[in-house]
C-alpha atoms as a PDB file:
ATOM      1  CA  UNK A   1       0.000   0.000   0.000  1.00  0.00           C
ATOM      2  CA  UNK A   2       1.755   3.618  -1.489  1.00  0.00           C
ATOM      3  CA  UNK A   3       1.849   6.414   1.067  1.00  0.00           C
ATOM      4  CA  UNK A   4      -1.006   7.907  -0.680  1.00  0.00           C
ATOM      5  CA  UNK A   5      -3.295   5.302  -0.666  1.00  0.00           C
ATOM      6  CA  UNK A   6      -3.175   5.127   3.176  1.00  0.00           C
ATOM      7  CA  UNK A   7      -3.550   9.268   2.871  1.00  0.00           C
ATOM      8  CA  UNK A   8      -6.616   7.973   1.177  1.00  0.00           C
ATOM      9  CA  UNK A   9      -8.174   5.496   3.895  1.00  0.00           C
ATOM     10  CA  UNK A  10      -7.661   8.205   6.322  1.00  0.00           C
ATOM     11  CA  UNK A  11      -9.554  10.915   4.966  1.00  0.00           C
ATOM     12  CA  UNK A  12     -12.361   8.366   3.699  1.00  0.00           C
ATOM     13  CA  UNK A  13     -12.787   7.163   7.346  1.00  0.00           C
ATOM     14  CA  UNK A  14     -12.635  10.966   8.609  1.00  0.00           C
ATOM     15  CA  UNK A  15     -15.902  10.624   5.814  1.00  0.00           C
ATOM     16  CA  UNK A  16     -14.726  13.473   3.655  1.00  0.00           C
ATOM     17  CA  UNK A  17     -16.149  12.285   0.000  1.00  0.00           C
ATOM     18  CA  UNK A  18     -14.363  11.513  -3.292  1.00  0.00           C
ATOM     19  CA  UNK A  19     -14.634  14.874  -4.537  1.00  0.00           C
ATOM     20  CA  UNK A  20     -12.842  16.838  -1.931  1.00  0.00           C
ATOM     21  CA  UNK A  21     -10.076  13.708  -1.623  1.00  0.00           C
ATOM     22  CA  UNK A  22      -9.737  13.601  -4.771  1.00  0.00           C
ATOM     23  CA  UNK A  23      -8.340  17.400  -5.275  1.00  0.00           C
ATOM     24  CA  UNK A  24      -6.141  16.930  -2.116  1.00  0.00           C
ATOM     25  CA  UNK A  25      -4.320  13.517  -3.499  1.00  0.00           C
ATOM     26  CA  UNK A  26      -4.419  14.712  -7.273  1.00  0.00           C
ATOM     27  CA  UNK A  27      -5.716  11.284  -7.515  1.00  0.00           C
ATOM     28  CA  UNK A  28      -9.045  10.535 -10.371  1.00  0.00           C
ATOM     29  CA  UNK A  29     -12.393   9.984  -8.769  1.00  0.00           C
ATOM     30  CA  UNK A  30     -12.816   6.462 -10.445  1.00  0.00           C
ATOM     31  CA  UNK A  31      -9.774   5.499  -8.697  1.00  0.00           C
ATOM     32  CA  UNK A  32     -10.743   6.406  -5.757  1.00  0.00           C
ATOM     33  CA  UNK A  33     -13.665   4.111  -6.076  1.00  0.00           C
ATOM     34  CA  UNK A  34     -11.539   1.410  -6.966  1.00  0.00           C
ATOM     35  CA  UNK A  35      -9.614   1.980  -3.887  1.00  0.00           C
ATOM     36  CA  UNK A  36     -12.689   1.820  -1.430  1.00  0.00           C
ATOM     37  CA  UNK A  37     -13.410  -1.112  -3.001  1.00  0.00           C
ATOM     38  CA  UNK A  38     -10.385  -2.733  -2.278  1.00  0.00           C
ATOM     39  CA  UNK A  39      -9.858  -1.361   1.304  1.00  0.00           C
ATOM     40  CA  UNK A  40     -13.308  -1.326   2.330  1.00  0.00           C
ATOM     41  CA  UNK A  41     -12.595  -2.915   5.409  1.00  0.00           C
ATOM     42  CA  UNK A  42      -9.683  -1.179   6.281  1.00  0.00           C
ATOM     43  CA  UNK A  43     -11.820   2.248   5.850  1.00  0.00           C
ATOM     44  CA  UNK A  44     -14.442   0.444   8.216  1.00  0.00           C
ATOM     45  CA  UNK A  45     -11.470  -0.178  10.905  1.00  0.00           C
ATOM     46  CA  UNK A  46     -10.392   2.975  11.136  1.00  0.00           C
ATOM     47  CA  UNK A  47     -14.104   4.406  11.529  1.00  0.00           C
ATOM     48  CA  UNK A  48     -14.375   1.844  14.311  1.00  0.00           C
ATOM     49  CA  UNK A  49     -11.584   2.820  15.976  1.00  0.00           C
ATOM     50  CA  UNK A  50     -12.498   6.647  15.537  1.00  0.00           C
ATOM     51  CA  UNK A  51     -16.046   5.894  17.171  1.00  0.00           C
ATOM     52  CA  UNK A  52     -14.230   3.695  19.666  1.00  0.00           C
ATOM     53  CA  UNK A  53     -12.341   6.382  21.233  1.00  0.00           C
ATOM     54  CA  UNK A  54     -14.951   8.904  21.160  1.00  0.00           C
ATOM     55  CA  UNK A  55     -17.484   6.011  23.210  1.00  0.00           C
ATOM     56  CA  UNK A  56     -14.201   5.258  25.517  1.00  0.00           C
ATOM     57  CA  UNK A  57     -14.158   9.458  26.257  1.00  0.00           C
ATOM     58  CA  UNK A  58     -17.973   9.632  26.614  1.00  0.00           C
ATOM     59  CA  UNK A  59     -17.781   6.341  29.016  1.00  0.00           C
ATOM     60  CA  UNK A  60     -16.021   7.881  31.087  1.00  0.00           C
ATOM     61  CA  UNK A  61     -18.565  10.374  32.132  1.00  0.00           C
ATOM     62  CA  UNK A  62     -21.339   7.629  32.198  1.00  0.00           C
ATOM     63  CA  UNK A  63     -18.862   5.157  33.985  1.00  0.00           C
ATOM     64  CA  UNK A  64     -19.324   8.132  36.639  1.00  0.00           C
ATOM     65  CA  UNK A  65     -22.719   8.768  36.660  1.00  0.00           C
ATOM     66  CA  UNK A  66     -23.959   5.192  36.765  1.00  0.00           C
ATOM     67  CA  UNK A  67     -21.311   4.637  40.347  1.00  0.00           C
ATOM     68  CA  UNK A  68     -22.857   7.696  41.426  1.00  0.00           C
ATOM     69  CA  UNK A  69     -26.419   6.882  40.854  1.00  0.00           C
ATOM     70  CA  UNK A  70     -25.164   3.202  42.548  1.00  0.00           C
ATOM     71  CA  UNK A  71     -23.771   5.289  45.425  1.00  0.00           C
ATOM     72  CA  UNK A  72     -26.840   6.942  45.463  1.00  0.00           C
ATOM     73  CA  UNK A  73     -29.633   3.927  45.449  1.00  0.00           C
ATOM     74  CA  UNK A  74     -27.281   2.585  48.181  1.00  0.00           C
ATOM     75  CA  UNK A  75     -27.874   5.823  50.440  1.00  0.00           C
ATOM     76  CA  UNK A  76     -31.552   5.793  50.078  1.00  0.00           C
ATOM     77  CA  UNK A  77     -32.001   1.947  50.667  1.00  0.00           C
ATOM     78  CA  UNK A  78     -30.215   2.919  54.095  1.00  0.00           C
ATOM     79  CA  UNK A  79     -32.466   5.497  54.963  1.00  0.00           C
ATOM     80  CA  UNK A  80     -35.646   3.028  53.625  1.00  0.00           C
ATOM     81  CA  UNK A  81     -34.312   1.061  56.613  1.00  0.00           C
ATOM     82  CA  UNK A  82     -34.016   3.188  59.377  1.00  0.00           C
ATOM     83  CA  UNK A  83     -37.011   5.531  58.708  1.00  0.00           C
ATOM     84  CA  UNK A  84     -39.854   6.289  60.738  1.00  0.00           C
ATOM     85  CA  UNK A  85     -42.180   4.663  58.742  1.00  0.00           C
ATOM     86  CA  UNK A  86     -44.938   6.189  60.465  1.00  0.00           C
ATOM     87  CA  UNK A  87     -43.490   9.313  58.826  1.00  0.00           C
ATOM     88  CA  UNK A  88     -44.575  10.626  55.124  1.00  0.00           C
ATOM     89  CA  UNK A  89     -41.218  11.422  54.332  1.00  0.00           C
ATOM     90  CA  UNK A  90     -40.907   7.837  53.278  1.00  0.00           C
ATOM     91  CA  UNK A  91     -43.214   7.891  50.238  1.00  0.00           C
ATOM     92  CA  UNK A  92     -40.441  10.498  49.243  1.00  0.00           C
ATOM     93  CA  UNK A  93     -37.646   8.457  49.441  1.00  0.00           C
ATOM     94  CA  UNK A  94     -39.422   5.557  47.386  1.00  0.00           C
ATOM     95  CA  UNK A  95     -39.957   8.291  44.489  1.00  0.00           C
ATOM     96  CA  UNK A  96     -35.947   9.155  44.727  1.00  0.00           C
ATOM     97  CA  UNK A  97     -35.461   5.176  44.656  1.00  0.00           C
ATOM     98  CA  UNK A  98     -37.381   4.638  41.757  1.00  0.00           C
ATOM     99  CA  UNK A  99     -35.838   7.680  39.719  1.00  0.00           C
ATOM    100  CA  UNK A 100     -32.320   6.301  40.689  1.00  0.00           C
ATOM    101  CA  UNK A 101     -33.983   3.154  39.509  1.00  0.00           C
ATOM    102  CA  UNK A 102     -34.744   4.654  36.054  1.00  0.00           C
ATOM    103  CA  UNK A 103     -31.750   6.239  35.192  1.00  0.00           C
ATOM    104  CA  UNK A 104     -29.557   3.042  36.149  1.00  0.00           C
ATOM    105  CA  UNK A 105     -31.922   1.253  33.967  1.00  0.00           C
ATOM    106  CA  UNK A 106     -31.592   3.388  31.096  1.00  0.00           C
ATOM    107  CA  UNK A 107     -27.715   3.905  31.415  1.00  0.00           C
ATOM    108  CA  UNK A 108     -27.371   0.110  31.499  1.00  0.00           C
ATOM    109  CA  UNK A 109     -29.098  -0.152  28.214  1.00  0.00           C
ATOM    110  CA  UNK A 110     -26.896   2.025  25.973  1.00  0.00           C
ATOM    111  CA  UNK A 111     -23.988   0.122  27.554  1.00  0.00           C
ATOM    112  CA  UNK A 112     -22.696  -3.139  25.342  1.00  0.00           C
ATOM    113  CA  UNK A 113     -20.095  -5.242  24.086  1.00  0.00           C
ATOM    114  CA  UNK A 114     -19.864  -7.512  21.660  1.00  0.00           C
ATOM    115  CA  UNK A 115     -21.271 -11.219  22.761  1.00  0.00           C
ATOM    116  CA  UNK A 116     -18.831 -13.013  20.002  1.00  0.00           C
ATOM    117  CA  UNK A 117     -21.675 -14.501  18.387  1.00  0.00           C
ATOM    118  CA  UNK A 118     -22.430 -14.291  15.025  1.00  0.00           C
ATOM    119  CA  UNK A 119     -26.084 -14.932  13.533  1.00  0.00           C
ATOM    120  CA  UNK A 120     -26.749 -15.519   9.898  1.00  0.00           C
ATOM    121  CA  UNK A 121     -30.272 -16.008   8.408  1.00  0.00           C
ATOM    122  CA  UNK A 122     -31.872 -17.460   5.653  1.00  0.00           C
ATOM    123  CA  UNK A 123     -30.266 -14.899   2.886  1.00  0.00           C
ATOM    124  CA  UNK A 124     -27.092 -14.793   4.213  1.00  0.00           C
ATOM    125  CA  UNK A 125     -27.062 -11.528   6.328  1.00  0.00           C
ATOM    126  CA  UNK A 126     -24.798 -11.725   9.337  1.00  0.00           C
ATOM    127  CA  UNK A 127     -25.973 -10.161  12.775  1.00  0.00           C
ATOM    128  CA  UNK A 128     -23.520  -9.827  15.189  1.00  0.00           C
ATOM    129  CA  UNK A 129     -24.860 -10.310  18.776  1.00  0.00           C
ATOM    130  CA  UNK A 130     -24.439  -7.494  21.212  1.00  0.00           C
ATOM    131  CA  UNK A 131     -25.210  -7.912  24.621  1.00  0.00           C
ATOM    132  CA  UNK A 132     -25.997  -5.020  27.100  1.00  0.00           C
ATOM    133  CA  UNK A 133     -24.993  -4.355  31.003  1.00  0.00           C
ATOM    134  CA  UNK A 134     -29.149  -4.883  31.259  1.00  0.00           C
ATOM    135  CA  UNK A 135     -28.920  -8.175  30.155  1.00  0.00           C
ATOM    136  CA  UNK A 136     -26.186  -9.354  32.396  1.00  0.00           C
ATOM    137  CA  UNK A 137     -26.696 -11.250  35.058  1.00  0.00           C
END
């Protein structure tokens, strides 16, 4: 693979299009067709691993909020237990429980990795199986 060619995978992965690649590299637009055609799946590596490192940055912040929200649920289970539950403070608490509740809930469904598992149906379309932090047991 020529120096330009791997110019070329990294500016189709950034998703700039033919055209504007094309007058950068000097390089025809039929060319570059034939190229993506050949390296398709290097192209859809380096996409991967662009979108990989912006979900690793943006896991970070919901790797925080889903401890806190676990830190949380743990504080308000405490004070479930030693209220007063002659009190009507504790209808409050169960609302704050079941919020907590919610967002761990909906924060465990965006989170996933990738079971290994491959599917393939009846035309030959392969699935690969994801399984989500909800799912886990």
């Amino acid at each position: 693979m020529t120096d330009k060619q791997n110019r070329f995978l990294t500016l189709r992965a950034e998703g700039l299009s033919y055209d504007v690649i094309a007058k950068e590299l000097k390089t025809s637009k039929p060319t570059l067709i034939q190229w993506s055609k050949l390296f398709e799946n290097e192209i859809k590596d380096l996409q991967f691993e662009s979108f990989l490192k912006i979900k690793e940055a943006y896991s970070w912040s919901v790797k925080t909020k889903y401890e806190m929200t676990l830190k949380q649920l743990n504080k308000i289970d405490d004070a479930i237990l030693e209220a007063d539950l002659s009190s009507s403070n504790i209808k409050d608490l169960f609302t704050i429980k079941n919020s907590l509740l919610f967002q761990l809930e909906a924060i465990e469904k965006k989170i996933s990795v990738d079971a290994k598992i491959k599917q393939t149906d009846d035309f030959g379309n392969v699935e690969h199986l994801r399984l989500k932090l909800s799912e886990a047991e």
